[in-house]
C-alpha atoms as a PDB file:
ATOM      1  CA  UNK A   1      21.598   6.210   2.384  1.00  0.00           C
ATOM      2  CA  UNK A   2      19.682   3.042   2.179  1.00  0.00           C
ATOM      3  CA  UNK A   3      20.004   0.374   4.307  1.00  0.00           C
ATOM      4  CA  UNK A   4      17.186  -2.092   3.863  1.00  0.00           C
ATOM      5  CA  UNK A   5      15.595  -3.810   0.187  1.00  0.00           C
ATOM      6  CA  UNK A   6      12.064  -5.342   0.938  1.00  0.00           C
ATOM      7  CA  UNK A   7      11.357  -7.742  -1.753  1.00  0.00           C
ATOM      8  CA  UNK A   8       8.265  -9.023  -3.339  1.00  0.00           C
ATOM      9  CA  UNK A   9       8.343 -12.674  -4.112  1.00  0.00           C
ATOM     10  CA  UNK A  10       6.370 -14.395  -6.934  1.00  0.00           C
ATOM     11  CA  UNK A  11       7.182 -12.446 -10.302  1.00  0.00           C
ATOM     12  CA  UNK A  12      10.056 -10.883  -8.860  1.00  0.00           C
ATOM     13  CA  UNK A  13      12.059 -13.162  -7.317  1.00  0.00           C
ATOM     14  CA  UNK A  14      10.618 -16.231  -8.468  1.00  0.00           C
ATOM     15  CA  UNK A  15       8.570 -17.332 -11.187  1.00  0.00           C
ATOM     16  CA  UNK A  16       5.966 -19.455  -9.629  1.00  0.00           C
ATOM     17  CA  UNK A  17       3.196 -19.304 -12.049  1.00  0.00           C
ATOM     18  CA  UNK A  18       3.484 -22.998 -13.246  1.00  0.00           C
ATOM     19  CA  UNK A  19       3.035 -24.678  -9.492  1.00  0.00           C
ATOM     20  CA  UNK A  20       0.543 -22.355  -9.311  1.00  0.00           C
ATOM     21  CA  UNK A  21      -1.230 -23.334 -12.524  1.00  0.00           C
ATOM     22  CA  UNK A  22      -1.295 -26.666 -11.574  1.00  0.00           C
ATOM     23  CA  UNK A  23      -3.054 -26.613  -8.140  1.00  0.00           C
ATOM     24  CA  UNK A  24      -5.174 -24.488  -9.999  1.00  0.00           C
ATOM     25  CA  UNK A  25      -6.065 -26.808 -12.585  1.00  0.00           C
ATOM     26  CA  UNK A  26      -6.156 -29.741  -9.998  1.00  0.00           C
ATOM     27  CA  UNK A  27      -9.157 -27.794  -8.089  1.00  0.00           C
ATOM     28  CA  UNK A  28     -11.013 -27.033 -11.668  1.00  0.00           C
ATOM     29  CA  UNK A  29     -10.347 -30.367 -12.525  1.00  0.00           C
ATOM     30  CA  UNK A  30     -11.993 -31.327  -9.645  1.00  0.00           C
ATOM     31  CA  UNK A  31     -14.907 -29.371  -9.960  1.00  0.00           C
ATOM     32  CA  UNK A  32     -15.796 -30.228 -13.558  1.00  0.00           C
ATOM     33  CA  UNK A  33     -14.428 -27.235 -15.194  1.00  0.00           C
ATOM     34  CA  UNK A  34     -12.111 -26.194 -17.872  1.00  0.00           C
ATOM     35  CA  UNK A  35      -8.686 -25.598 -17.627  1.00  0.00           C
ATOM     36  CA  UNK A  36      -6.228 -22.833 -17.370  1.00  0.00           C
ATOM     37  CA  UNK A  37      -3.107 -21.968 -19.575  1.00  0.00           C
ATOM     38  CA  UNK A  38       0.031 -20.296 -17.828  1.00  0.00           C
ATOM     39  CA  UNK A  39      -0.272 -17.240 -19.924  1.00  0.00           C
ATOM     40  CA  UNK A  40      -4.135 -16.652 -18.154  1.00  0.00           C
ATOM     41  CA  UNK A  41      -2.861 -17.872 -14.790  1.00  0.00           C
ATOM     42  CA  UNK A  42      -0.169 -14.842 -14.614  1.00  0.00           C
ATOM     43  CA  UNK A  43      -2.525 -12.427 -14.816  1.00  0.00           C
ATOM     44  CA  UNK A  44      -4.520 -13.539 -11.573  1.00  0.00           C
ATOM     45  CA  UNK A  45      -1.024 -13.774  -9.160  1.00  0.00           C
ATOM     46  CA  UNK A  46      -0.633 -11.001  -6.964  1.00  0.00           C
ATOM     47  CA  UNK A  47      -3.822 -10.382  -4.655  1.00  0.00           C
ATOM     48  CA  UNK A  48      -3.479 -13.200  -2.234  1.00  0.00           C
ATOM     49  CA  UNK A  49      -4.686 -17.201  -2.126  1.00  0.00           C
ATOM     50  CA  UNK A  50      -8.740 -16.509  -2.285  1.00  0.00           C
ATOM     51  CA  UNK A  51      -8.399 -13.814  -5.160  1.00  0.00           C
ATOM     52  CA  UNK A  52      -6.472 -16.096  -7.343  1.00  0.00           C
ATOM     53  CA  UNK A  53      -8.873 -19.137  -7.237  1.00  0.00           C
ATOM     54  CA  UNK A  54     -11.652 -16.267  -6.892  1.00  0.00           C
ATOM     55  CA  UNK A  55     -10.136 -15.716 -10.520  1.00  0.00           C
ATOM     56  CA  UNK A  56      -9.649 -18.609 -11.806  1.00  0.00           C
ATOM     57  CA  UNK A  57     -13.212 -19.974 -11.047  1.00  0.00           C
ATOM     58  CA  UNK A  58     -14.716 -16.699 -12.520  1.00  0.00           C
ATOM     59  CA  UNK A  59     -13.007 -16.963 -15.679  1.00  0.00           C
ATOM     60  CA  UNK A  60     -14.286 -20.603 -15.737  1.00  0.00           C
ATOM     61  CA  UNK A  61     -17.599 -20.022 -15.037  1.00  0.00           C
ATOM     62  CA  UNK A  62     -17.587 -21.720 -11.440  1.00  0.00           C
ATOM     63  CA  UNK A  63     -19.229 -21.134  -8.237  1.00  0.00           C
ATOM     64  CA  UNK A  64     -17.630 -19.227  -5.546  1.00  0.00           C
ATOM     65  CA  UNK A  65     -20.463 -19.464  -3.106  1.00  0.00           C
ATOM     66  CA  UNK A  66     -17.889 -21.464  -0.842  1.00  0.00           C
ATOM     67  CA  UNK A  67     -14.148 -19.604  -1.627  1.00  0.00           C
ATOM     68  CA  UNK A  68     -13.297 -20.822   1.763  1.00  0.00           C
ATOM     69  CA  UNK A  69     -13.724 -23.906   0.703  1.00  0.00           C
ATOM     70  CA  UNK A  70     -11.938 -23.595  -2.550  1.00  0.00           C
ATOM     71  CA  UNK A  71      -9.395 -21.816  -1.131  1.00  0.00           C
ATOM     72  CA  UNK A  72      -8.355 -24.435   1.366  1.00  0.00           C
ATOM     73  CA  UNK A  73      -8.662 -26.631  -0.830  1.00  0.00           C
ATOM     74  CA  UNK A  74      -6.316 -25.282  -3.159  1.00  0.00           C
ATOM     75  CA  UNK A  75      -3.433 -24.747  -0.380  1.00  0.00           C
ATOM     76  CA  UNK A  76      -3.694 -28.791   0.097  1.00  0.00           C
ATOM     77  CA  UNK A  77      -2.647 -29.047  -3.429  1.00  0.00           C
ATOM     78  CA  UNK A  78      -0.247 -26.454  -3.566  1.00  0.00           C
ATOM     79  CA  UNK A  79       1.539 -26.219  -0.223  1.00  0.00           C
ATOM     80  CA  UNK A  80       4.082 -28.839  -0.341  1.00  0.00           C
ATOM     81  CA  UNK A  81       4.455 -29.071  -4.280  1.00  0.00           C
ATOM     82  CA  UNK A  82       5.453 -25.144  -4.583  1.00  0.00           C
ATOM     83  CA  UNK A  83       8.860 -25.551  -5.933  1.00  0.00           C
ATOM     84  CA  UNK A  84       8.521 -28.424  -8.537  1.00  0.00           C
ATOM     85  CA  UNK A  85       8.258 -25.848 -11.460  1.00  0.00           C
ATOM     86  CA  UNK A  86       9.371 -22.621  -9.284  1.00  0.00           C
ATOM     87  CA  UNK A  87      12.709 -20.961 -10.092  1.00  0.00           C
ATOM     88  CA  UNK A  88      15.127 -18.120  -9.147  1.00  0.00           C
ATOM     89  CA  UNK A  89      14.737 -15.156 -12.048  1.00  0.00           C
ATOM     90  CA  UNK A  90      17.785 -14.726 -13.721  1.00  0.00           C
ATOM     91  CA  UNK A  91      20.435 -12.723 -11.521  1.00  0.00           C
ATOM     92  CA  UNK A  92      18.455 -13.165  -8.374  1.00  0.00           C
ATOM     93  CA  UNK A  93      21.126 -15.031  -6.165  1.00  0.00           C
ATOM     94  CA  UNK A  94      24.297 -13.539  -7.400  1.00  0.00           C
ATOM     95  CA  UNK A  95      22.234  -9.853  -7.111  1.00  0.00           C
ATOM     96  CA  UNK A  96      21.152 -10.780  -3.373  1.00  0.00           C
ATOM     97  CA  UNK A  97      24.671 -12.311  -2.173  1.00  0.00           C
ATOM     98  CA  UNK A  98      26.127  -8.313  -3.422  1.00  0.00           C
ATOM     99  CA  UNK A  99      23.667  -6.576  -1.321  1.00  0.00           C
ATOM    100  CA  UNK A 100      24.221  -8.563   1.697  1.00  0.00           C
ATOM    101  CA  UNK A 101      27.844  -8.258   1.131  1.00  0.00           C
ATOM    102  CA  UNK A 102      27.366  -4.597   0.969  1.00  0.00           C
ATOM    103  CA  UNK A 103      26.121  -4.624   4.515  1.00  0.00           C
ATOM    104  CA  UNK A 104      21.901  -4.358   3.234  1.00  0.00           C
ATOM    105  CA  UNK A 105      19.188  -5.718   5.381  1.00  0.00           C
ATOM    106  CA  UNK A 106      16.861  -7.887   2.877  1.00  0.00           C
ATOM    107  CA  UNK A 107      13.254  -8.709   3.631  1.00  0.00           C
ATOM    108  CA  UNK A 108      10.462 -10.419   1.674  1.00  0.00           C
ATOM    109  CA  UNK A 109       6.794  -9.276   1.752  1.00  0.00           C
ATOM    110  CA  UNK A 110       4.475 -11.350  -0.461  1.00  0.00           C
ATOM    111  CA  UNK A 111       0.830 -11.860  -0.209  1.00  0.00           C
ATOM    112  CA  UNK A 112       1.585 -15.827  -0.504  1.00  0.00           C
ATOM    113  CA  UNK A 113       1.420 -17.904   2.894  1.00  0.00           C
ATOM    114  CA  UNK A 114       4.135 -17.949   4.912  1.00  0.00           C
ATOM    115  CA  UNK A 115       3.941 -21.746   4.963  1.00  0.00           C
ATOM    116  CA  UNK A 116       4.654 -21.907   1.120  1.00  0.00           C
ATOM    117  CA  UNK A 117       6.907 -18.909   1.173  1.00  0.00           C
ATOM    118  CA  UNK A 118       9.261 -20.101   3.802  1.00  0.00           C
ATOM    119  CA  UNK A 119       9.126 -23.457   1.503  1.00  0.00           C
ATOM    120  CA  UNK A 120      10.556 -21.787  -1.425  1.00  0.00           C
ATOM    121  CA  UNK A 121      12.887 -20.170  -0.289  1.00  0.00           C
ATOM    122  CA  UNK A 122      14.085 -23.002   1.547  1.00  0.00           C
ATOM    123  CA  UNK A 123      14.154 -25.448  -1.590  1.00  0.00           C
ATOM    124  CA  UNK A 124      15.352 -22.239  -3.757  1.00  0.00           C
ATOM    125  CA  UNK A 125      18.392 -21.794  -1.432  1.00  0.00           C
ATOM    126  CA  UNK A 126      17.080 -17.927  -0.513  1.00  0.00           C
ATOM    127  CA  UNK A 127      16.402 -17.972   2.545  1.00  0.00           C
ATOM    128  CA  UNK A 128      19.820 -17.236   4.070  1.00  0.00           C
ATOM    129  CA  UNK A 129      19.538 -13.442   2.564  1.00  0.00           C
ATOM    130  CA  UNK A 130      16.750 -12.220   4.665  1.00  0.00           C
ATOM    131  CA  UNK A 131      15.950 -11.340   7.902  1.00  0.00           C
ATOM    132  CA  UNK A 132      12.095 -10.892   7.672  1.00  0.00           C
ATOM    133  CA  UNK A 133       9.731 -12.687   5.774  1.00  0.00           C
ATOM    134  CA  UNK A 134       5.980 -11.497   6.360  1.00  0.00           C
ATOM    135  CA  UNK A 135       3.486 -13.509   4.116  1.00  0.00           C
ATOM    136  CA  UNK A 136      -0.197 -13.360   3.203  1.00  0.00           C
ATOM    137  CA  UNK A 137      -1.370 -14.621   6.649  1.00  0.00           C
ATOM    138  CA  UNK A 138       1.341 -12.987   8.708  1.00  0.00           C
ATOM    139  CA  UNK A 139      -0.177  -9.252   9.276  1.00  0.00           C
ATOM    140  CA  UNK A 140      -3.962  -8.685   9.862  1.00  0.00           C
ATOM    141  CA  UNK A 141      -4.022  -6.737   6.199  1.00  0.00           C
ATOM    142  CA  UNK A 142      -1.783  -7.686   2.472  1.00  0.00           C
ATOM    143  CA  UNK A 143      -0.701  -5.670  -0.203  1.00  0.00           C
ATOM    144  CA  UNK A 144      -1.504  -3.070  -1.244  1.00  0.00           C
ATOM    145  CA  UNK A 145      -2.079  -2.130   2.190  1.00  0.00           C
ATOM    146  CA  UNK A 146       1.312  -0.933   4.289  1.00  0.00           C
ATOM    147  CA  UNK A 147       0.627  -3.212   7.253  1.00  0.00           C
ATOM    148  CA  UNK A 148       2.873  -5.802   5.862  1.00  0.00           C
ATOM    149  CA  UNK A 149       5.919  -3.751   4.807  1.00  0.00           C
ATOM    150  CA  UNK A 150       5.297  -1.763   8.627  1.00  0.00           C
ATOM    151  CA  UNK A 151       5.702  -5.336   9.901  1.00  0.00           C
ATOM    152  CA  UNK A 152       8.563  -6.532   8.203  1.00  0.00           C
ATOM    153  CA  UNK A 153      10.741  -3.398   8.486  1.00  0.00           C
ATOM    154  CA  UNK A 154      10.069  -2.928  12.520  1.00  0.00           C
ATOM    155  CA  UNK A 155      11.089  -6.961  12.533  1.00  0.00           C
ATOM    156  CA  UNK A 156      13.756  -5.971  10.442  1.00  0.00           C
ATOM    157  CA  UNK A 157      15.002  -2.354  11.993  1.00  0.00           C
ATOM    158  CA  UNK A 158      14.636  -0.603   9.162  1.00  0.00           C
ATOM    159  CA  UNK A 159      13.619   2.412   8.535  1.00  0.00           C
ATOM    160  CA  UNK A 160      11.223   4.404   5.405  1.00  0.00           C
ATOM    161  CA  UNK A 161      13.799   6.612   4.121  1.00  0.00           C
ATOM    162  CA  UNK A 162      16.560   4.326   4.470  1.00  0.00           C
ATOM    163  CA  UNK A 163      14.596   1.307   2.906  1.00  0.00           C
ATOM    164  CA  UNK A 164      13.861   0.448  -0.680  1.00  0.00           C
ATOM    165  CA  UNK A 165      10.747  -1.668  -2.156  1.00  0.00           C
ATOM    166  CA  UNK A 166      11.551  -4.375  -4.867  1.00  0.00           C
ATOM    167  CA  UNK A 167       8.207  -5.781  -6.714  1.00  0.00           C
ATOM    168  CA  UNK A 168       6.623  -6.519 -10.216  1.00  0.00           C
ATOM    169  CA  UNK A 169       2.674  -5.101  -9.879  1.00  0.00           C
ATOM    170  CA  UNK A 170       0.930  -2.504  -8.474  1.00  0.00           C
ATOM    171  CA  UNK A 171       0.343  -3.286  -5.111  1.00  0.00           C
ATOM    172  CA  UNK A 172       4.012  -3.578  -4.350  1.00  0.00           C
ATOM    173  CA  UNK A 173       4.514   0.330  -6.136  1.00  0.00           C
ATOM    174  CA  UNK A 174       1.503   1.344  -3.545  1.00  0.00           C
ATOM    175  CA  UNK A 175       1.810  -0.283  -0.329  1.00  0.00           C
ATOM    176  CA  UNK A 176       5.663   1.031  -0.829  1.00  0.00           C
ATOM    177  CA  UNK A 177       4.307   4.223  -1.364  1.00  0.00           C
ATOM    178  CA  UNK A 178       1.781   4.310   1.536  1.00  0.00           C
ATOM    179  CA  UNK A 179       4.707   2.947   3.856  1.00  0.00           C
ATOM    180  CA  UNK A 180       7.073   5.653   2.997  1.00  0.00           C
ATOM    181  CA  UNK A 181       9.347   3.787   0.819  1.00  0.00           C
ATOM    182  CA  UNK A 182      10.713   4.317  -3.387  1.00  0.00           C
ATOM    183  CA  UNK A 183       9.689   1.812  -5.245  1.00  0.00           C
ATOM    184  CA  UNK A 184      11.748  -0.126  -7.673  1.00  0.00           C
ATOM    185  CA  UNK A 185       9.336  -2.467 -10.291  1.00  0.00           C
ATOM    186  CA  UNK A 186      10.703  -4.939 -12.251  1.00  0.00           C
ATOM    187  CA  UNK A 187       9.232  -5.243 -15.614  1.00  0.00           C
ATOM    188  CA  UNK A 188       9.003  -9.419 -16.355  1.00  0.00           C
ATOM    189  CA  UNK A 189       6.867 -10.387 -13.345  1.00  0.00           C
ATOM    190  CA  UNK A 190       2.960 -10.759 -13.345  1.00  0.00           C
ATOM    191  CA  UNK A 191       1.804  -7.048 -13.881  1.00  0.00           C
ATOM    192  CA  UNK A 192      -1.602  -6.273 -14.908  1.00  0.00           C
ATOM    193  CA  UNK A 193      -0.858  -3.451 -15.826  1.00  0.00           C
ATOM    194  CA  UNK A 194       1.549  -1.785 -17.928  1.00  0.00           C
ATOM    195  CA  UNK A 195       4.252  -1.284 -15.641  1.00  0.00           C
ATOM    196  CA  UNK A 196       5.030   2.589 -16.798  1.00  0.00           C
ATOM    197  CA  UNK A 197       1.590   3.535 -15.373  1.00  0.00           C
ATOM    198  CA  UNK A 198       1.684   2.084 -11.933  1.00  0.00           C
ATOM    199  CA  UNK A 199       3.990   5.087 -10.611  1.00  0.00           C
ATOM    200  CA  UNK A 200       7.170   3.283  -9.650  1.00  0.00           C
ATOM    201  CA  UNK A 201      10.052   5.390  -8.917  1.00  0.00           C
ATOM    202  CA  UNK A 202      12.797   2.817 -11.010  1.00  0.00           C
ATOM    203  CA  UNK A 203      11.612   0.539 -13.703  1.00  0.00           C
ATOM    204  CA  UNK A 204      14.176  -2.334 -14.279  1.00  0.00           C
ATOM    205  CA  UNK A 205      14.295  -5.244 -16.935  1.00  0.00           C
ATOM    206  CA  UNK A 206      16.266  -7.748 -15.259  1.00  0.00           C
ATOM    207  CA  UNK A 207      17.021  -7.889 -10.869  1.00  0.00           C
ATOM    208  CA  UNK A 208      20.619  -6.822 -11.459  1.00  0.00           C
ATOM    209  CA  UNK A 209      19.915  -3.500 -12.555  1.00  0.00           C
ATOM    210  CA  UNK A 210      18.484  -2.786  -9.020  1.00  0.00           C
ATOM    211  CA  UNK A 211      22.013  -2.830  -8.617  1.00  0.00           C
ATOM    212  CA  UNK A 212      23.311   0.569  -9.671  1.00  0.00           C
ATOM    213  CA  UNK A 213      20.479   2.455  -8.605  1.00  0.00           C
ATOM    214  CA  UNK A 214      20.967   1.315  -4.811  1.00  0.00           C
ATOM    215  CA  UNK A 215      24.261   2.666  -5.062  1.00  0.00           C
ATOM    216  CA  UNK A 216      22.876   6.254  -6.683  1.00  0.00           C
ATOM    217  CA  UNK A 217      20.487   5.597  -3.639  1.00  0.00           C
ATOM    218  CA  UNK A 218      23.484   5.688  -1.090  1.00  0.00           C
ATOM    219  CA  UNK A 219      24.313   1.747  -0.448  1.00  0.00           C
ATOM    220  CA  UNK A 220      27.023   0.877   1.790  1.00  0.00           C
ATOM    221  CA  UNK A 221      30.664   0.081  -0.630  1.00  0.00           C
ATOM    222  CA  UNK A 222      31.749  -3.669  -0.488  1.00  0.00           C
END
């Protein structure tokens, strides 16, 4: 039977890459380097604030002697401006609004402040699905570590075997794993790697597929 979905947020719920890109670009901007397209900018989502501008000024050739310092700079471009390119993938609300109607406790874990999460799914109109949000900054460890997913499923009631793990990159498949949970990975998110060798239990093209295998899984009839 499953009872809870935690969900992943940037690649899987929402594709956030071009607000993202642009703080980004503001803060190389700023520092004299060059820019960053959105195909480049994908492939450095995932691992937190301070890895992605870690990223983006390595791939520039900047300095990170102060990431800190880039790093808060960045959130004062980004936080507050998240959702003026961010949007809902395809199928996301109509696929959310049928497992809460089946009864399903939703979650999000992301490795994105909880500041700038709680803003998109605010603006996005998502917010109303879930229960728990845990961001970035909201356990002591992220992703791929199981500290987040531990937090948002005891907020949440939920338990392992009755919960299910929605992302689109590795360390969703793994911190699912190391919390006790399947792991369903959608395949049109910000993987860097080939998403048939990260060891997901369900790979799905598109968020309503999630759909039918919840209900092999055991979820509740409308």
């Amino acid at each position: 039977m499953v009872s809870g979905v935690i969900f992943d947020l940037d690649g899987t719920l929402v594709d956030s890459a071009g607000d993202l890109q642009a703080a980004l670009n503001r803060l190389l901007r700023e520092h004299g380097l060059s820019l960053l397209d959105l195909a480049a900018v994908k492939m450095m989502v995932g691992d937190g604030v301070a890895k992605l501008v870690e990223r983006a000024f390595v791939a520039t050739g900047g300095n990170i002697v102060s990431l800190n310092v880039l790093t808060a700079r960045f959130l004062e471009f980004y936080e507050g401006n998240a959702t003026e390119r961010t949007t809902a993938y395809p199928g996301v609300h109509d696929t959310l609004s049928e497992l809460l109607d089946a009864g399903l406790t939703l979650g999000v874990v992301t490795n994105k402040p909880y500041a700038a999460t709680m803003e998109i799914l605010e603006v996005l109109k998502l917010s109303r699905f879930f229960v728990a949000v845990v961001g970035g900054d909201s356990a002591p460890q992220r992703k791929p570590h199981p500290d987040p997913i531990l937090k948002a499923m005891a907020d949440a009631r939920l338990r392992p075997a009755e919960t299910i793990m929605v992302g689109d990159n590795y360390h969703d498949v793994e911190a699912a794993h190391a919390a006790g949970l399947s792991a369903i990975m959608v395949t049109y998110g910000y993987s860097h790697k080939p998403p048939a060798s990260v060891g997901a239990d369900y790979l799905v093209n598109e968020m309503p597929a999630i759909v039918p295998i919840l209900r092999q899984r055991g979820m509740p009839s409308q």
